[in-house]
C-alpha atoms as a PDB file:
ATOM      1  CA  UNK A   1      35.029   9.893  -4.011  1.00  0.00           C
ATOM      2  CA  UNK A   2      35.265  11.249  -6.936  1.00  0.00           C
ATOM      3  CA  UNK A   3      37.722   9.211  -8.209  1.00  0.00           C
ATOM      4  CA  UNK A   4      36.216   6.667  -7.637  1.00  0.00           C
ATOM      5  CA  UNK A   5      33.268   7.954  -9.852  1.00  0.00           C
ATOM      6  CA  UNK A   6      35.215   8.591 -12.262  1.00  0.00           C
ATOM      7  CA  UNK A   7      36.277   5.248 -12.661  1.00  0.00           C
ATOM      8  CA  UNK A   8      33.111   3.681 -12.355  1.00  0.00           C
ATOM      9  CA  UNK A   9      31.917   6.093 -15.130  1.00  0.00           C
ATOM     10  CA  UNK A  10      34.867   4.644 -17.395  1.00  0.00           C
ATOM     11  CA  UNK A  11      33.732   0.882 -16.638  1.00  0.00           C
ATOM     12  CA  UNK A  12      29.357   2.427 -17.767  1.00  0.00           C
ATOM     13  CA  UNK A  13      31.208   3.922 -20.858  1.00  0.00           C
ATOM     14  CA  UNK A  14      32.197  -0.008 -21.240  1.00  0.00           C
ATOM     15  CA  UNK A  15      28.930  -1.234 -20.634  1.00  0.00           C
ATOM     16  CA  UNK A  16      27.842   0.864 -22.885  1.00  0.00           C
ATOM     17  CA  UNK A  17      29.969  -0.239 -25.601  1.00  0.00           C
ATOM     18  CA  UNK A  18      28.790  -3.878 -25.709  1.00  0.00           C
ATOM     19  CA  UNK A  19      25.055  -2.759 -25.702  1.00  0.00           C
ATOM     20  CA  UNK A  20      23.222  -3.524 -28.628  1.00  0.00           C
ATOM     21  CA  UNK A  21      19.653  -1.347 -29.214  1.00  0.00           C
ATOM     22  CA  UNK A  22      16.213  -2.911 -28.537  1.00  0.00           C
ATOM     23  CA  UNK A  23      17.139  -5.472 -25.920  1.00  0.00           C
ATOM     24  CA  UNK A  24      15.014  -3.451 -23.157  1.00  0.00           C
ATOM     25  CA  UNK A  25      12.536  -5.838 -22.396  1.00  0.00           C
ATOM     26  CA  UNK A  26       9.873  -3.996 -19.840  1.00  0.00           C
ATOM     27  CA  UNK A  27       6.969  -6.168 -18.717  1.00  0.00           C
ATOM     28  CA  UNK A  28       4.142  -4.751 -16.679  1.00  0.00           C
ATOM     29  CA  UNK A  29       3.425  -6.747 -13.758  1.00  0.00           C
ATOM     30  CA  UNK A  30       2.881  -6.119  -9.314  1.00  0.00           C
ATOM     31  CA  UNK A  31       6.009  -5.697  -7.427  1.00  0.00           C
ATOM     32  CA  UNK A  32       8.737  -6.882  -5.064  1.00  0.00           C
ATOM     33  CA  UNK A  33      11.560  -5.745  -3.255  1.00  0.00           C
ATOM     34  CA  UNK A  34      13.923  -5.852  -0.467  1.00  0.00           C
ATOM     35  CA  UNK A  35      17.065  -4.506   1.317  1.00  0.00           C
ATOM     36  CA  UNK A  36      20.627  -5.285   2.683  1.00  0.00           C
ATOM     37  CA  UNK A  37      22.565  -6.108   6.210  1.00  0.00           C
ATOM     38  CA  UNK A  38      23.171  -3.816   8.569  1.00  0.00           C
ATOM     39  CA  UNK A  39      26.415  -2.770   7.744  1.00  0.00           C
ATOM     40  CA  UNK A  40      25.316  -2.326   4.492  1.00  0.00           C
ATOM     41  CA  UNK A  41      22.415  -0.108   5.155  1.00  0.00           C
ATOM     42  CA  UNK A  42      24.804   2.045   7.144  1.00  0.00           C
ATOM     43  CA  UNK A  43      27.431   2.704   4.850  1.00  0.00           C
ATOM     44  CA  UNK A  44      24.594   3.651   2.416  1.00  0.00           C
ATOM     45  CA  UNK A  45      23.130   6.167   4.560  1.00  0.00           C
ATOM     46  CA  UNK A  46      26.133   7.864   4.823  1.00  0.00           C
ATOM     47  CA  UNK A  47      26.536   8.952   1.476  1.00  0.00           C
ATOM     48  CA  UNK A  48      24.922  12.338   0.556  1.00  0.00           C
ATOM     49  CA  UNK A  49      22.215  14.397   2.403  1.00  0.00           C
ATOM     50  CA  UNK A  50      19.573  15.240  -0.429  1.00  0.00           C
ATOM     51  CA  UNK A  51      16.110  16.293   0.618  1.00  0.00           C
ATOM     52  CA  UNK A  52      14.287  13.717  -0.953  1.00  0.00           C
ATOM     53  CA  UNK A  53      16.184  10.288  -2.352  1.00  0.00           C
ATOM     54  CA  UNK A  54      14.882   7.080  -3.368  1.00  0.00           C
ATOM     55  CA  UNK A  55      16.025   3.906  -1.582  1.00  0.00           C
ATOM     56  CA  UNK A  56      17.419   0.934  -3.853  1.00  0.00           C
ATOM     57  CA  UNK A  57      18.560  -2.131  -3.991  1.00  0.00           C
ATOM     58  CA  UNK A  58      21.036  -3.551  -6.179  1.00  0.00           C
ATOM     59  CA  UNK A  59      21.655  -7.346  -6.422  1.00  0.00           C
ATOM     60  CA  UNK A  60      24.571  -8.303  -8.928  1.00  0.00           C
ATOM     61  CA  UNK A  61      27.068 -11.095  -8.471  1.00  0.00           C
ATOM     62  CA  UNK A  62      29.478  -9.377 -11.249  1.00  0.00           C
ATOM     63  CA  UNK A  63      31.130  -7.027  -9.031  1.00  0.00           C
ATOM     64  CA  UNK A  64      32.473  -4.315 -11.790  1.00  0.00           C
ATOM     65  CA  UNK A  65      29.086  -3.955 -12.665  1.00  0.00           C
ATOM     66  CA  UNK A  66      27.169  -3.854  -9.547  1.00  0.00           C
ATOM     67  CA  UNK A  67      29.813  -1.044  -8.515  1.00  0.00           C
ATOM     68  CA  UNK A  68      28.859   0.980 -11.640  1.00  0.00           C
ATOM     69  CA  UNK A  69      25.671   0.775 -11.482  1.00  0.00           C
ATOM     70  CA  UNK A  70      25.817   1.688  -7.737  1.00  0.00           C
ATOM     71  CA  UNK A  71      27.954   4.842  -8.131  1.00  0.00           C
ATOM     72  CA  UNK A  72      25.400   5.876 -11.531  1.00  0.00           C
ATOM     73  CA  UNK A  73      21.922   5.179  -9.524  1.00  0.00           C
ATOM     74  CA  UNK A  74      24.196   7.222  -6.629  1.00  0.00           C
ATOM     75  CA  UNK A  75      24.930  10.114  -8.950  1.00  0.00           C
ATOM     76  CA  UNK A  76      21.505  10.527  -9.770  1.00  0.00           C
ATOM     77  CA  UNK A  77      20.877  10.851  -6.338  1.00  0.00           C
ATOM     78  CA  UNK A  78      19.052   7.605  -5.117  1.00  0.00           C
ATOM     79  CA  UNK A  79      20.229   5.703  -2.155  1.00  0.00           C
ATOM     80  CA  UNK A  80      21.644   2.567  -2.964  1.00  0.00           C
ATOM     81  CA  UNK A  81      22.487  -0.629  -1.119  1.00  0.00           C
ATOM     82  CA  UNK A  82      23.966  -3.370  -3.163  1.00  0.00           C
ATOM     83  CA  UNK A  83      24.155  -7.096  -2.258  1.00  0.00           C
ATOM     84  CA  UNK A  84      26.538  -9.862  -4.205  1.00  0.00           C
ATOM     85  CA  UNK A  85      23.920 -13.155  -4.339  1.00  0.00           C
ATOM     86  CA  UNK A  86      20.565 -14.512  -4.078  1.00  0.00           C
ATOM     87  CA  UNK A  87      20.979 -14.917  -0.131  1.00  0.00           C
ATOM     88  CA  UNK A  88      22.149 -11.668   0.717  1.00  0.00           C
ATOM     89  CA  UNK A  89      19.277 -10.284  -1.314  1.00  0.00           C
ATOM     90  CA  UNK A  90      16.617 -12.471   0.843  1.00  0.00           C
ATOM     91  CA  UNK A  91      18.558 -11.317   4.160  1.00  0.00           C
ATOM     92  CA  UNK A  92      18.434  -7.584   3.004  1.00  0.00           C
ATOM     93  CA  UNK A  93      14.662  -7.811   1.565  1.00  0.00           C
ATOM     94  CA  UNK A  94      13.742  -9.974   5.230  1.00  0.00           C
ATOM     95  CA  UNK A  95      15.583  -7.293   7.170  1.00  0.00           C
ATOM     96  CA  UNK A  96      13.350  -4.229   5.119  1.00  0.00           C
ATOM     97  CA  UNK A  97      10.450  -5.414   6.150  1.00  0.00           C
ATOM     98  CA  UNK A  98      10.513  -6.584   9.454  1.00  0.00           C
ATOM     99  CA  UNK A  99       8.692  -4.104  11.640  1.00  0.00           C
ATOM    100  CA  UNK A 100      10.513  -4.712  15.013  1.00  0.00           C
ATOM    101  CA  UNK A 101      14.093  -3.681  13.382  1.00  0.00           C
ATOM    102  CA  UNK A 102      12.635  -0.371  12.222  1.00  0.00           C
ATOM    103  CA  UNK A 103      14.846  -0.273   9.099  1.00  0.00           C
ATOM    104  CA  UNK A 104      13.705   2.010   5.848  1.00  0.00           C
ATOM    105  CA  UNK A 105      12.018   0.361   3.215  1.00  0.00           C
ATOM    106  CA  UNK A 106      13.090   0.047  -0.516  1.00  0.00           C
ATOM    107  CA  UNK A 107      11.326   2.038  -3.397  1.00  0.00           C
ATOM    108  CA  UNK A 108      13.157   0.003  -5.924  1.00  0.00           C
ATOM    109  CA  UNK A 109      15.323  -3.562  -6.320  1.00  0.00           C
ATOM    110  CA  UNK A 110      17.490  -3.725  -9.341  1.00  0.00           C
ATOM    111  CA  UNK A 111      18.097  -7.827  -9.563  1.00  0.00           C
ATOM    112  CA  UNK A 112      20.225 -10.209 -11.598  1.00  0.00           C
ATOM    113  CA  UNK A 113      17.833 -13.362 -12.139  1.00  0.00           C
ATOM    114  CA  UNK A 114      21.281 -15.763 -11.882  1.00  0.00           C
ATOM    115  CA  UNK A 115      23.628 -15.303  -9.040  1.00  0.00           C
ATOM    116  CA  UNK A 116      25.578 -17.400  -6.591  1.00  0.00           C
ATOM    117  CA  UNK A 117      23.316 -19.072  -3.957  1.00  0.00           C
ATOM    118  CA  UNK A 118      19.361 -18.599  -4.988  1.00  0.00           C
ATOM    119  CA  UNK A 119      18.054 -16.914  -7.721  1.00  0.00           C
ATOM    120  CA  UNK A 120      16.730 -13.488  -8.090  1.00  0.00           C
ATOM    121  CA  UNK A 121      13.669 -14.964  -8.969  1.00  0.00           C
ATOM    122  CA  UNK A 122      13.603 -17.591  -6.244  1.00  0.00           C
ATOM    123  CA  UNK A 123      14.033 -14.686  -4.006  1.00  0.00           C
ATOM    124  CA  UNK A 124      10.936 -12.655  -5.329  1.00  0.00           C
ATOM    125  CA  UNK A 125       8.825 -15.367  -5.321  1.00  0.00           C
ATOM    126  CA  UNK A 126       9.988 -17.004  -2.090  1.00  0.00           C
ATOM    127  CA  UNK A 127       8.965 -13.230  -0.425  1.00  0.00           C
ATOM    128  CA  UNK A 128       5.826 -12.982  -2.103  1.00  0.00           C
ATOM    129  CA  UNK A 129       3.268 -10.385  -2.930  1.00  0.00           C
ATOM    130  CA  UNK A 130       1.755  -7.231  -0.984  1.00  0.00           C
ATOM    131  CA  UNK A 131       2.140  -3.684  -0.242  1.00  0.00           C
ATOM    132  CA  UNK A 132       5.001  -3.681   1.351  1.00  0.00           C
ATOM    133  CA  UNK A 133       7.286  -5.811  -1.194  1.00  0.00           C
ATOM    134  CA  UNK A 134       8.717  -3.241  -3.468  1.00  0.00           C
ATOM    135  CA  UNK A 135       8.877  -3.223  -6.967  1.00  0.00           C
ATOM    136  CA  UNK A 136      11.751  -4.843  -9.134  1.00  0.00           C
ATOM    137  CA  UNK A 137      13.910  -4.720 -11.950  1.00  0.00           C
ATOM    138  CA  UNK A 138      15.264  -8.124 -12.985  1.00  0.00           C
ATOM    139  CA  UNK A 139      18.365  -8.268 -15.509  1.00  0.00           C
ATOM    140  CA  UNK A 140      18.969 -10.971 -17.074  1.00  0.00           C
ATOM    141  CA  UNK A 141      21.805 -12.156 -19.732  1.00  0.00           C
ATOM    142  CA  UNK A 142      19.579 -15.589 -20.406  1.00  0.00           C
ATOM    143  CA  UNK A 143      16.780 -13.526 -20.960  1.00  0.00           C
ATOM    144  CA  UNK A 144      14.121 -15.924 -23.172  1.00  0.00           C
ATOM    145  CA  UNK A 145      10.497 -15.331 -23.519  1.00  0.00           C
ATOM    146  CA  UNK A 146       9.966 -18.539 -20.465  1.00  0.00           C
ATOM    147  CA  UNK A 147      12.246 -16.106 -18.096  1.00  0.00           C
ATOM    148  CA  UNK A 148      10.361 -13.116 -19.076  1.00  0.00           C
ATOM    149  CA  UNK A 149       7.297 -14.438 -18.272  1.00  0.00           C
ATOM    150  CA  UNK A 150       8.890 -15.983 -14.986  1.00  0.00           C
ATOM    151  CA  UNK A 151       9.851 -12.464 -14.096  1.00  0.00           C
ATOM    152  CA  UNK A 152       6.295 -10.845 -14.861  1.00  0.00           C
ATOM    153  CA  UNK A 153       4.689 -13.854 -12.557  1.00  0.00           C
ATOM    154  CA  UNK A 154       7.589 -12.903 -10.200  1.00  0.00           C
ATOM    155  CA  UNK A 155       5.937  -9.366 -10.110  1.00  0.00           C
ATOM    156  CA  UNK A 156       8.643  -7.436 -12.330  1.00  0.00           C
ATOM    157  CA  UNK A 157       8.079  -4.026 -13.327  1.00  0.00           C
ATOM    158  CA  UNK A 158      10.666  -4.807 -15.974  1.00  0.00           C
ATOM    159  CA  UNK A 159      13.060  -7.004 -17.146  1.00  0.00           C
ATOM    160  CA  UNK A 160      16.701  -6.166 -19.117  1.00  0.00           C
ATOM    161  CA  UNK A 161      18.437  -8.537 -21.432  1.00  0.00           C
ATOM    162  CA  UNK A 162      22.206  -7.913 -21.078  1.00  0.00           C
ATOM    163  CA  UNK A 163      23.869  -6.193 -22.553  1.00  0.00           C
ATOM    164  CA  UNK A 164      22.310  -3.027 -22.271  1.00  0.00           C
ATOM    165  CA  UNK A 165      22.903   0.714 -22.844  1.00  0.00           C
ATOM    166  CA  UNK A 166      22.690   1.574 -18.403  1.00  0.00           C
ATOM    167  CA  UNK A 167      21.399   4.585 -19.664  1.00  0.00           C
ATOM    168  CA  UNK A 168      18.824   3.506 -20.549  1.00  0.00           C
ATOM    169  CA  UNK A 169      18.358   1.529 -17.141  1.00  0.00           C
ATOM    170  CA  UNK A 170      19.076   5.076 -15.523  1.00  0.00           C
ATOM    171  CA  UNK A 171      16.106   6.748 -17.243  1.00  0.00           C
ATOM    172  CA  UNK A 172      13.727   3.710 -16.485  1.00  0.00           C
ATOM    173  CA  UNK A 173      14.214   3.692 -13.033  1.00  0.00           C
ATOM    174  CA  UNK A 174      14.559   7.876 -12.361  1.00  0.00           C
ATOM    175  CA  UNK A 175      10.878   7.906 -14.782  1.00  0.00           C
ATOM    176  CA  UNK A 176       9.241   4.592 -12.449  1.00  0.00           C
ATOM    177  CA  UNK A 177      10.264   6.651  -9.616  1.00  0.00           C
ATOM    178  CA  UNK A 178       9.097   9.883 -10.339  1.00  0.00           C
ATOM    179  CA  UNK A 179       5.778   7.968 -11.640  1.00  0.00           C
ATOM    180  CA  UNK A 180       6.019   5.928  -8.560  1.00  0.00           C
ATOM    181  CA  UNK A 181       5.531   9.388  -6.810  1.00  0.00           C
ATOM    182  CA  UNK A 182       6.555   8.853  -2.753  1.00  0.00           C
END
């Protein structure tokens, strides 16, 4: 596993590199959220045993980068389920929050606005608004003042023009959460 840390480390370091300062757009706004299939969910309570961690949801359709942000969010503790498209975001966010399955709920959704199938935003706003939608993160590499605004209606938290420094994604999320205060 630690390989395979390593390696995802390497491909942030790349990230990195083609992140240009400033482009962290954060809008206030309510929240949304969701979660992932079953098989999914398990595989991401199997990794680690920390007292406290932070569920989250990660929706990217570019799969090098989903993967490092997974194993990043991971090494900061959190645990992370990660979905490839707009459907399997709706699926995981429909599975969270239905009572009768008994599933754990997310803290936090990290979503790419474009991906294969339905957009992050169609998602969000096809879910709606409450209590028990959690709060998300779109990124976005078409990320004009219309989409920002989309995104705040959408109930973002925040909202990240690619590229950006994932550090700096890192530090928003770990500082939400520990604001957030479960």
């Amino acid at each position: 596993q630690d390989g395979v840390a390593g390696c995802h480390a390497r491909q942030a370091a790349t990230w990195r590199g083609l992140a240009t300062p400033g482009r962290l757009g954060c809008r206030a706004g309510t929240s949304h959220a969701g979660q992932r299939c079953v098989h999914e969910l398990q595989t991401a309570q199997s990794n680690g045993n920390r007292s406290h961690r932070h569920r989250l949801l990660v929706a990217e359709d570019d799969r090098a980068f989903r993967e490092t942000m997974v194993a990043l969010l991971r090494s900061d503790g959190h645990e992370v389920v990660a979905v490839a498209n707009g459907f399997e975001l709706l699926d995981t966010l429909e599975v969270s929050l239905d009572h009768n399955l008994g599933s754990n709920r997310f803290d936090l959704v990290i979503s790419d606005v474009r991906m294969p199938g339905m957009t992050g935003l169609r998602v969000f706003t096809q879910v709606g608004y409450g209590p028990t939608i959690p709060p998300v993160i779109f990124i976005t590499a078409f990320g004009d003042e219309e989409l920002h605004e989309q995104a705040h209606h959408a109930g973002a938290v925040a909202v990240l023009d690619k590229p950006f420094d994932i550090d700096e994604l890192r530090a928003f999320v770990n500082n939400f959460l520990a604001r957030k205060g479960d």
